[in-house]
Protein backbone atom coordinates (compact mmCIF):
# COMPACT_ATOMS: atom_id res chain seq x y z
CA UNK A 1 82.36 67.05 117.16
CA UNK A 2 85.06 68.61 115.53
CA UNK A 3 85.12 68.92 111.34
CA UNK A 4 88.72 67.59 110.23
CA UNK A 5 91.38 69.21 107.97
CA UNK A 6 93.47 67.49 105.52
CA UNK A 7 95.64 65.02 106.58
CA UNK A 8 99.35 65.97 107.58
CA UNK A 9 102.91 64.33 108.34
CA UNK A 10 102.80 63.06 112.19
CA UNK A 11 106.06 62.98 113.65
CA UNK A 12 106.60 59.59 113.08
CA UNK A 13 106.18 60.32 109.18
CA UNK A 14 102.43 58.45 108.85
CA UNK A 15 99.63 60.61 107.71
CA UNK A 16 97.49 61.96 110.09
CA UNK A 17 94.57 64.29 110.64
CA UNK A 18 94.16 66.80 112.45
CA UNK A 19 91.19 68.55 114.26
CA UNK A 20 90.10 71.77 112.36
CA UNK A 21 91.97 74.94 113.62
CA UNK A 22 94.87 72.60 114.63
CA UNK A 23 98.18 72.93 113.22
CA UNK A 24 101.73 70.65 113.91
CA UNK A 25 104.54 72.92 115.07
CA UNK A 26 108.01 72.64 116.68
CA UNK A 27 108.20 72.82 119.85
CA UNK A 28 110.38 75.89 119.65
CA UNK A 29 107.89 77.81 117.65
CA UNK A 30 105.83 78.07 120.73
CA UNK A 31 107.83 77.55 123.64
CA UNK A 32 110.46 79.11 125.32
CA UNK A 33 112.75 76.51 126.41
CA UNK A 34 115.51 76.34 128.75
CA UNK A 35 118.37 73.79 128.84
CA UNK A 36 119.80 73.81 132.10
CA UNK A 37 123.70 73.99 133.33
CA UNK A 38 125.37 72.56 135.71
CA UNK A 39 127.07 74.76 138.24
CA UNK A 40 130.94 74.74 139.64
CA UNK A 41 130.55 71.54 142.10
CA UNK A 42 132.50 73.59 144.85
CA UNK A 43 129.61 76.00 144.70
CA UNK A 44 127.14 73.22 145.71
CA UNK A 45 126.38 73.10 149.81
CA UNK A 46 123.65 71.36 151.63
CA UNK A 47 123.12 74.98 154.23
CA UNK A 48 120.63 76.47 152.07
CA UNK A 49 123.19 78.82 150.64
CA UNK A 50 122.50 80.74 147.57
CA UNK A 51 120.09 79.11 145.10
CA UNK A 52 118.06 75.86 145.53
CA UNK A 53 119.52 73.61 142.70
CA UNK A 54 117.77 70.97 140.78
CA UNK A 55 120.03 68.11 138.88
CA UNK A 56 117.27 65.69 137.85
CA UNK A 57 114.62 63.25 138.86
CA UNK A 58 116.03 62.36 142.07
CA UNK A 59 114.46 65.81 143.64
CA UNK A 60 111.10 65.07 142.03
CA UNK A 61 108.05 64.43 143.54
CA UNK A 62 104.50 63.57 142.92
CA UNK A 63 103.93 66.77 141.16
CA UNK A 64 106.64 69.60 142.36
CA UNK A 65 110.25 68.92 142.98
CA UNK A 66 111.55 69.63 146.40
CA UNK A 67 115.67 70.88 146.73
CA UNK A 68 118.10 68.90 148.91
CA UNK A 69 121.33 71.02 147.84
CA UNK A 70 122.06 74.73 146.81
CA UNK A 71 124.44 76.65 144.88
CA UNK A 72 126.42 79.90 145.42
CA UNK A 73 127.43 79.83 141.57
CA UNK A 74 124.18 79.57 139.81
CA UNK A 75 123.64 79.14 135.67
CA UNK A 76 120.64 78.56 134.14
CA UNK A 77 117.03 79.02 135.73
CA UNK A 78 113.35 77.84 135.66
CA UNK A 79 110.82 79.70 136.52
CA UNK A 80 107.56 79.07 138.85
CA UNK A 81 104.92 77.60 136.61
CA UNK A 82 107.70 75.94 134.47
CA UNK A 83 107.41 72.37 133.01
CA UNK A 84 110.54 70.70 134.20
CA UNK A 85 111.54 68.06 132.13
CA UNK A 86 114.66 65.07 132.20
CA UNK A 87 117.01 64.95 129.48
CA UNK A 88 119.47 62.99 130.10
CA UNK A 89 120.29 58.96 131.00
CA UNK A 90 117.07 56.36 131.57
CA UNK A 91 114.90 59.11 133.13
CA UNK A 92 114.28 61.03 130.04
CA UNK A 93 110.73 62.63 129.50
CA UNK A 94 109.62 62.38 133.43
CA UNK A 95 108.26 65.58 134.06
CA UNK A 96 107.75 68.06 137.12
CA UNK A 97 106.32 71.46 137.78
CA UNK A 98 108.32 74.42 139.43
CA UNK A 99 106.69 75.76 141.92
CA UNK A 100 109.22 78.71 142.35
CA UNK A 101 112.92 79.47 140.54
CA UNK A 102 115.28 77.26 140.44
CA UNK A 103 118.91 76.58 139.15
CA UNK A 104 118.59 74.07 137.10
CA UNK A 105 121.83 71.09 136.23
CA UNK A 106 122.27 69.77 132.83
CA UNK A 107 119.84 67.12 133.32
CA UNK A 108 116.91 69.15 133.25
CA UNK A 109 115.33 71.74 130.44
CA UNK A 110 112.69 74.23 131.44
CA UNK A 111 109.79 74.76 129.54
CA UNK A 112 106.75 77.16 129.22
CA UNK A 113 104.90 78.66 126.55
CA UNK A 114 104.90 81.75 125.11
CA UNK A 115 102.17 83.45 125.90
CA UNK A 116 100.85 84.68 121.96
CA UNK A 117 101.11 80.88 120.79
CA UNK A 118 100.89 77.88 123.80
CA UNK A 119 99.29 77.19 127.15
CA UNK A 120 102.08 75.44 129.36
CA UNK A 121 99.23 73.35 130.57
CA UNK A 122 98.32 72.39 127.50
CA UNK A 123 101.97 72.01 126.77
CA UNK A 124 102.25 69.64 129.91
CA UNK A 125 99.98 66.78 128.00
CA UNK A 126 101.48 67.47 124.54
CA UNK A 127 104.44 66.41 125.65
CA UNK A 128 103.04 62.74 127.27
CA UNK A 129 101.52 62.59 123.91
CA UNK A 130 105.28 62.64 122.31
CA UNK A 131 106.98 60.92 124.78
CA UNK A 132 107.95 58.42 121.76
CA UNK A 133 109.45 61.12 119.66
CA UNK A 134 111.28 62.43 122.61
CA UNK A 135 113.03 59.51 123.94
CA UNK A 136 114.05 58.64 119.42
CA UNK A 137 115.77 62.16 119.44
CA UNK A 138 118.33 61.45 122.57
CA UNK A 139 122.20 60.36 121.18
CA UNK A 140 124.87 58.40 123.18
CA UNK A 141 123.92 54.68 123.40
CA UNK A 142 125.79 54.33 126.92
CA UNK A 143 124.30 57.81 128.38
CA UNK A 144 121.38 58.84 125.97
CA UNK A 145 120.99 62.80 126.10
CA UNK A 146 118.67 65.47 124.23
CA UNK A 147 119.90 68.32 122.74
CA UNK A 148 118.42 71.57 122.96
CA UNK A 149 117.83 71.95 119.28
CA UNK A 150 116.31 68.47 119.36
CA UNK A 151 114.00 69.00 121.62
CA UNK A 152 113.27 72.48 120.28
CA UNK A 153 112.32 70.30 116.91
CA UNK A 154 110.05 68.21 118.27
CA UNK A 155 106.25 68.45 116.79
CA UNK A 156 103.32 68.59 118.44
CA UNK A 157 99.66 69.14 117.72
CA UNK A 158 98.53 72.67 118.51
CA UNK A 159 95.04 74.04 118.36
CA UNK A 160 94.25 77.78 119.18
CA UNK A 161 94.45 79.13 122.28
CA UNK A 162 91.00 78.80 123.87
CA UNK A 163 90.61 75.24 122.78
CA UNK A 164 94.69 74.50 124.69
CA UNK A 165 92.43 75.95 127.63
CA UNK A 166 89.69 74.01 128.07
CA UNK A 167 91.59 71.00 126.84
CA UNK A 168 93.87 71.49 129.30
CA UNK A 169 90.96 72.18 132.19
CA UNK A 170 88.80 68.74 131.21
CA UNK A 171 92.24 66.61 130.46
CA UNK A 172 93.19 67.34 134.70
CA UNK A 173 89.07 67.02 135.73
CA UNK A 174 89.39 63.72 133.99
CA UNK A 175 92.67 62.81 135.54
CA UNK A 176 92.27 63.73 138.51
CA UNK A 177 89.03 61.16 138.77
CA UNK A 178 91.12 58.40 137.51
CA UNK A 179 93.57 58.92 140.39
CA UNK A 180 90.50 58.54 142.87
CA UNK A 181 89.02 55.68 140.62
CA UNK A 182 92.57 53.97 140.82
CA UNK A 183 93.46 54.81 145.04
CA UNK A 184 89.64 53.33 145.35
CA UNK A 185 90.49 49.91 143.35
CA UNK A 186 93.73 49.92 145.23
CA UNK A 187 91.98 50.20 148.44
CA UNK A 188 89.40 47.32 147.27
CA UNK A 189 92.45 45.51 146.01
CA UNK A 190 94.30 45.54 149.58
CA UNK A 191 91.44 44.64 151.11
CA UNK A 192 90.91 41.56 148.83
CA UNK A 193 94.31 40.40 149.70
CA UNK A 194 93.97 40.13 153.46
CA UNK A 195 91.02 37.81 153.27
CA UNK A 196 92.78 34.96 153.75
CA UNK A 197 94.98 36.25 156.90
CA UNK A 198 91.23 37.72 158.21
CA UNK A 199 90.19 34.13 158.29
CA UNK A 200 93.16 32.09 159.18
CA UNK A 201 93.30 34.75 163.01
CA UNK A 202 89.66 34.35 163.06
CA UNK A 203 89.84 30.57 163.44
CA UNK A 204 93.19 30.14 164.98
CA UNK A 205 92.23 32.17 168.08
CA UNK A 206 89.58 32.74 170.90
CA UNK A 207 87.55 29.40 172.07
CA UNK A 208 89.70 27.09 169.63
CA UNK A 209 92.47 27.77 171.72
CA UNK A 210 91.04 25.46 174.62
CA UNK A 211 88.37 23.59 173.03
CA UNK A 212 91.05 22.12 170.81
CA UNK A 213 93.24 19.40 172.26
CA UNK A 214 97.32 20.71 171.69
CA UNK A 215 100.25 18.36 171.39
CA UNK A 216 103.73 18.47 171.00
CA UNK A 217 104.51 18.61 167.01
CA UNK A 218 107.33 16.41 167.37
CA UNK A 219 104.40 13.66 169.16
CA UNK A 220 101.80 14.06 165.87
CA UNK A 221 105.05 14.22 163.18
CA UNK A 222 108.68 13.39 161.94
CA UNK A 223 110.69 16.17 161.88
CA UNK A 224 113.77 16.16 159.58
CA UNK A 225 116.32 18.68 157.42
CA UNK A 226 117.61 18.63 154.29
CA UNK A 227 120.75 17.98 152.16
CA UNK A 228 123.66 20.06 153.08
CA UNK A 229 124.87 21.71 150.11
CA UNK A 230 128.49 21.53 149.26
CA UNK A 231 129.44 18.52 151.18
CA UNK A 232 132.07 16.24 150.13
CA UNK A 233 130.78 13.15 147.45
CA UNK A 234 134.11 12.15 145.65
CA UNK A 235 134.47 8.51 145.38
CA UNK A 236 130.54 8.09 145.95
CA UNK A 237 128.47 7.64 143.48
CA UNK A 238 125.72 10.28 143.16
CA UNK A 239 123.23 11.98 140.18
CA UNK A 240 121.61 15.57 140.11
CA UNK A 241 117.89 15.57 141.44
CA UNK A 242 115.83 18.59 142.08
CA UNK A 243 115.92 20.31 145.46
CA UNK A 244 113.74 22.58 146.86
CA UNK A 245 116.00 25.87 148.79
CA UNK A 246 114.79 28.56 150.80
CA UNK A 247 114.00 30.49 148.01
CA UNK A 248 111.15 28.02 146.37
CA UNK A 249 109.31 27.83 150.42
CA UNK A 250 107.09 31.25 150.12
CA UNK A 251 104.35 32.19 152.80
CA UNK A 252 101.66 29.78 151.84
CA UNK A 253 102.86 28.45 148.44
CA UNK A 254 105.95 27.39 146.71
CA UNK A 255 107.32 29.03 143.98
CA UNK A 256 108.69 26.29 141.76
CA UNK A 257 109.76 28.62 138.55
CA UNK A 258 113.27 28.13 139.17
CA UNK A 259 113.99 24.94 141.05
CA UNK A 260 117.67 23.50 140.95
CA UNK A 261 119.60 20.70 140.97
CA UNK A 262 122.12 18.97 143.42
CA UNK A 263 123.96 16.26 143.32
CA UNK A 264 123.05 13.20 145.58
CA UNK A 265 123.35 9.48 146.69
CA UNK A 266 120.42 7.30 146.43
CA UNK A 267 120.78 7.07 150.29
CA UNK A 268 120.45 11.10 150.25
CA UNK A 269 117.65 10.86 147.62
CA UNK A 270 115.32 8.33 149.73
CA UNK A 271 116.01 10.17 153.27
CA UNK A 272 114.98 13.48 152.04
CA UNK A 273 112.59 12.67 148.74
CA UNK A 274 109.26 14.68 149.30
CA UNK A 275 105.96 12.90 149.98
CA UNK A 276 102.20 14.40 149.25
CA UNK A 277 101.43 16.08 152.71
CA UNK A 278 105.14 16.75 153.40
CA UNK A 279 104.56 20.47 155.22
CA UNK A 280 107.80 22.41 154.86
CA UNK A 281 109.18 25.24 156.19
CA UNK A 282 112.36 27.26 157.09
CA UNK A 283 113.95 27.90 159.67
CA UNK A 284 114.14 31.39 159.70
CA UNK A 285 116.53 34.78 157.98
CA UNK A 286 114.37 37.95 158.40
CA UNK A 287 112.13 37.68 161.47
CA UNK A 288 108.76 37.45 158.63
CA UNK A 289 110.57 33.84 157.66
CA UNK A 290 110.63 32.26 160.30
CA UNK A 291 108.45 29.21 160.16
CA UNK A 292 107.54 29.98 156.89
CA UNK A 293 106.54 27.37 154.50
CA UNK A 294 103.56 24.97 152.80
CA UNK A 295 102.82 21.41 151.96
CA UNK A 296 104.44 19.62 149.46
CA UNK A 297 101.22 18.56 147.23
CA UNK A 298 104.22 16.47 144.43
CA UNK A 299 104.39 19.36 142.19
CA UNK A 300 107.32 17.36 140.38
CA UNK A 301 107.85 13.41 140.07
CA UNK A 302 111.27 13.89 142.50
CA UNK A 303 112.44 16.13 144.68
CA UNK A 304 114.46 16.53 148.17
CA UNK A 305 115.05 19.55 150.20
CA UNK A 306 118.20 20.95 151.80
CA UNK A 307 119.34 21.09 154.99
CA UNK A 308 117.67 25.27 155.93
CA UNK A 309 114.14 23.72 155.15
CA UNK A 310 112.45 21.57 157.69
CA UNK A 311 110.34 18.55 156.29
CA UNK A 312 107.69 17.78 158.78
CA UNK A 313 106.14 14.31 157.89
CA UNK A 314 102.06 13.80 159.20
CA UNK A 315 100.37 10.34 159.51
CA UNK A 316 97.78 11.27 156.85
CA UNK A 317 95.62 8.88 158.16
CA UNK A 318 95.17 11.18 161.32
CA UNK A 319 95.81 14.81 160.01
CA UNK A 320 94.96 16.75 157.35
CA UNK A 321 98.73 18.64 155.73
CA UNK A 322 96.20 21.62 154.56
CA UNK A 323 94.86 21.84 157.85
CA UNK A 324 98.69 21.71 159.05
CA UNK A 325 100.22 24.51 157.34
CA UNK A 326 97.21 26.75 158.08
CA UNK A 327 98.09 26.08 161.33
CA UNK A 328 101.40 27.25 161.18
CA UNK A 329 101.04 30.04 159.16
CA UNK A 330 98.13 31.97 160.85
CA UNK A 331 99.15 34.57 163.31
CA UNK A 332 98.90 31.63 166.09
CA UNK A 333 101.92 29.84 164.33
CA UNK A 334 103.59 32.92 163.91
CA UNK A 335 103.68 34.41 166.99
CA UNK A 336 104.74 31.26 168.63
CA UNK A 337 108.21 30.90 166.46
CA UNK A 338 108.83 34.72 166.91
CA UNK A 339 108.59 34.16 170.39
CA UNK A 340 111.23 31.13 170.59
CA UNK A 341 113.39 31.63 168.02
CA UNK A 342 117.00 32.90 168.08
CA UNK A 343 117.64 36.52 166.97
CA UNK A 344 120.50 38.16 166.23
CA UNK A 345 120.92 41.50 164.66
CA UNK A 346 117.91 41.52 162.52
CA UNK A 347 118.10 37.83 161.97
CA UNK A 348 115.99 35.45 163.54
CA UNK A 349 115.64 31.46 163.73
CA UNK A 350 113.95 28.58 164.72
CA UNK A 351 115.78 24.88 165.74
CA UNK A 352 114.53 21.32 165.32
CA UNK A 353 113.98 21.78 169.41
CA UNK A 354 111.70 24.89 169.41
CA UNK A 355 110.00 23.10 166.19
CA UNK A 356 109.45 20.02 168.03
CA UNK A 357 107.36 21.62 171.03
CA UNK A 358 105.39 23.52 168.78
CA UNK A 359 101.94 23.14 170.46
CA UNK A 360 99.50 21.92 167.86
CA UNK A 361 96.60 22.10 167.33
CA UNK A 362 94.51 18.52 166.99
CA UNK A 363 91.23 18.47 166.72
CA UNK A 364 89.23 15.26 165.12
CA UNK A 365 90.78 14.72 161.48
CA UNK A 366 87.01 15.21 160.14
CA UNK A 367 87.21 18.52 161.91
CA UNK A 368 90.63 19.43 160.23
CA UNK A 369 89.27 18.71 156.92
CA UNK A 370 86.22 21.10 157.43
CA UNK A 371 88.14 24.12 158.26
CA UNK A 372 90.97 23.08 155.87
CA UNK A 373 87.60 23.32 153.08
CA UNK A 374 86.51 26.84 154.32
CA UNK A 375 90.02 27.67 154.18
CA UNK A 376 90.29 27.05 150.65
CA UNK A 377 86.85 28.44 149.72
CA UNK A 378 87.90 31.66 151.10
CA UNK A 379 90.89 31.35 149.39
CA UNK A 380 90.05 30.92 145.97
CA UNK A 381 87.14 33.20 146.39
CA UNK A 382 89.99 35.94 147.76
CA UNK A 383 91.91 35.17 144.55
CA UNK A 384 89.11 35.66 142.09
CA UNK A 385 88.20 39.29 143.75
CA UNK A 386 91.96 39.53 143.50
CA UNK A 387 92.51 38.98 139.86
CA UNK A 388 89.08 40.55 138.75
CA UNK A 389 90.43 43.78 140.72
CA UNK A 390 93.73 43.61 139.67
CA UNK A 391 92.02 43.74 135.75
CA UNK A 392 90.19 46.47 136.82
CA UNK A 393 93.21 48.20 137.98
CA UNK A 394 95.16 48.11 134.77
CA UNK A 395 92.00 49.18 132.85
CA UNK A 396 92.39 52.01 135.02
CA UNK A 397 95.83 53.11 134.60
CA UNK A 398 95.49 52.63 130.89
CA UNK A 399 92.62 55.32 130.87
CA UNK A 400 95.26 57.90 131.05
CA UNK A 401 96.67 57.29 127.34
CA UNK A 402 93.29 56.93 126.03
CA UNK A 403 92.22 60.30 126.95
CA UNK A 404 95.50 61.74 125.79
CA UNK A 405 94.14 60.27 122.77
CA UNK A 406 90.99 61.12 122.41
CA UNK A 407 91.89 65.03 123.72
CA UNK A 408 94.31 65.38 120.54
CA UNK A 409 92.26 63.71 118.10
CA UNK A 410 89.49 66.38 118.70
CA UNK A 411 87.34 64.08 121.09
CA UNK A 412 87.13 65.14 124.51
């Protein structure tokens, strides 16, 4: 472990320590830094003539940036090896590395170290670590900008030149095992998500297909729409109740943060107010929508639906809604409404009539119930994995900081 030297000013003004050997300098004391220029626009061309040109983030990529224009009037350059870094508007601080010359637009600065005093790899990290600093020093509240002399002025921890080194070496070993740690959660995370669709095509297909009795939907249910919005009221009267619109009907669930109002009769109200069991779902918009929907399990005391939102009412006495909207959601259900419905230039929909002759599936109500139980075993089991990966996931991608930290406290 490394012995500690008295405590100096961080950037920020606290007191701080710093590892022994280490000393806070400006960032122009040990790096050469360009600001870039932006070139004549008429000089800029898309046939590869004269130099590649940079502008900003836009030609970034995961690590290098990659030219889509040139220029004939160049300015200012980076070199290869160069840290490229955004200095201007809401990208400011994201970072690339040139892996060639460039011209480089006012947006950008080049950076690299001199070779007697800093490490540009070890420069690359010292900069996440001051990321804070950086983005404090820009001016211009509508289009924030950093100076050159700003960002030559920035501080930063330096320890000799070996140490920048391995630093350096172990900070992108360590990295570049949290990117595999993080694509593997990811992958685990994916996975966890498609347990429910697994199970819903595993049941909904093969022998069920013809051991299971079908009917007509419209035979086993009421089918009905909603309230049209906008219609005429004057001279009846009418109050606001909440209404469920396309928006609230997701794939499996309904998302009720933001659920509306509309004004309605008590006529209205009682022909469209939502039941327990009520399955819902709409009639179409991008060709994923179609048939889209859930069961209405009375989330809130009242509440109708408009008119884009089918309401399909079950004797609950002889079918179980869970079981229902399974049905209609698993790959079965789906490929039957993409195969009737109406499309037209990317949009796609489904009537009351193609609704109505949905073949259902009805097997004994005790049956229904059973696989309407696995159903939601696998599903909440699916969502635990789901939310214990999804932990695991941002414990992962907050590893990054914390070995930023620990490399320029002296502890890696």
């Amino acid at each position: 472990m490394l012995t500690r030297t008295e405590s100096t000013a961080s950037p920020s003004g606290d007191a701080k320590t710093l590892p022994c050997g280490w000393h806070r300098v400006s960032l122009g004391d040990v790096c050469e830094i360009e600001m870039g220029q932006s070139p004549e626009g008429a000089s800029y061309n898309t046939q590869r003539q004269g130099e590649p040109l940079l502008n900003g983030p836009t030609e970034f990529g995961a690590v290098h940036p990659t030219a889509v224009q040139w220029t004939t009037a160049p300015t200012r350059f980076c070199r290869n090896g160069d840290i490229l870094l955004c200095v201007r508007g809401a990208t400011t601080g994201r970072k690339n590395v040139a892996d060639r010359s460039f011209c480089i637009g006012r947006g950008l600065a080049a950076i690299r170290g001199k070779d007697d005093r800093a490490e540009t790899d070890f420069i690359w990290f010292a900069l996440d670590l001051v990321t804070d600093q950086i983005l404090r020093e820009t001016s211009g509240s509508t289009f924030p900008n950093l100076p050159g002399d700003k960002l030559a002025a920035v501080a930063i921890p330096l320890p000799p030149k070996s140490e920048q080194r391995r630093i350096a070496a172990r900070l992108r070993q360590q990295l570049a095992a949290v990117t595999q740690a993080c694509a593997a959660v990811q992958a685990q995370l994916d996975a966890a998500r498609t347990l429910s669709p697994a199970q819903l095509r595993a049941i909904f297909s093969g022998d069920v297909l013809t051991k299971w009795p079908t009917k007509p939907l419209a035979d086993v249910a009421e089918i009905s729409g909603g309230v049209t919005l906008g219609r005429d009221l004057r001279g009846r009267p009418s109050r606001p109740v909440p209404y469920l619109r396309v928006a609230n009907v997701k794939d499996g669930y309904l998302d009720l943060a933001h659920v509306k109002e509309v004004e309605s009769t008590e006529a209205e109200i009682d022909d469209c107010r939502l039941r327990f069991g009520d399955l819902l779902l709409t009639e179409g918009g991008d060709p994923d929508k179609l048939g889209r929907g859930t069961y209405w399990q009375e989330q809130l005391p009242e509440c109708i639906h408009q008119n884009h939102i089918f309401r399909v009412r079950f004797d609950l006495a002889g079918f179980d809604p869970a079981f229902a909207a399974a049905q209609v959601g698993s790959p079965y259900g789906k490929a039957y409404f993409l195969a009737h419905a109406k499309q037209t230039t990317g949009i796609a929909t489904i009537n009351r009539t193609v609704l109505s002759k949905f073949p259902f599936l009805a097997p004994p109500l005790a049956e229904q119930c059973s696989v309407a139980a696995k159903l939601e075993a696998k599903k909440t089991e699916a969502a635990h994995l789901t939310s214990l990966l999804a932990d695991k996931l941002t414990a992962v991608d907050h590893l990054p900081a914390a070995l930023l930290r620990d490399a320029f406290a002296g502890n890696i």
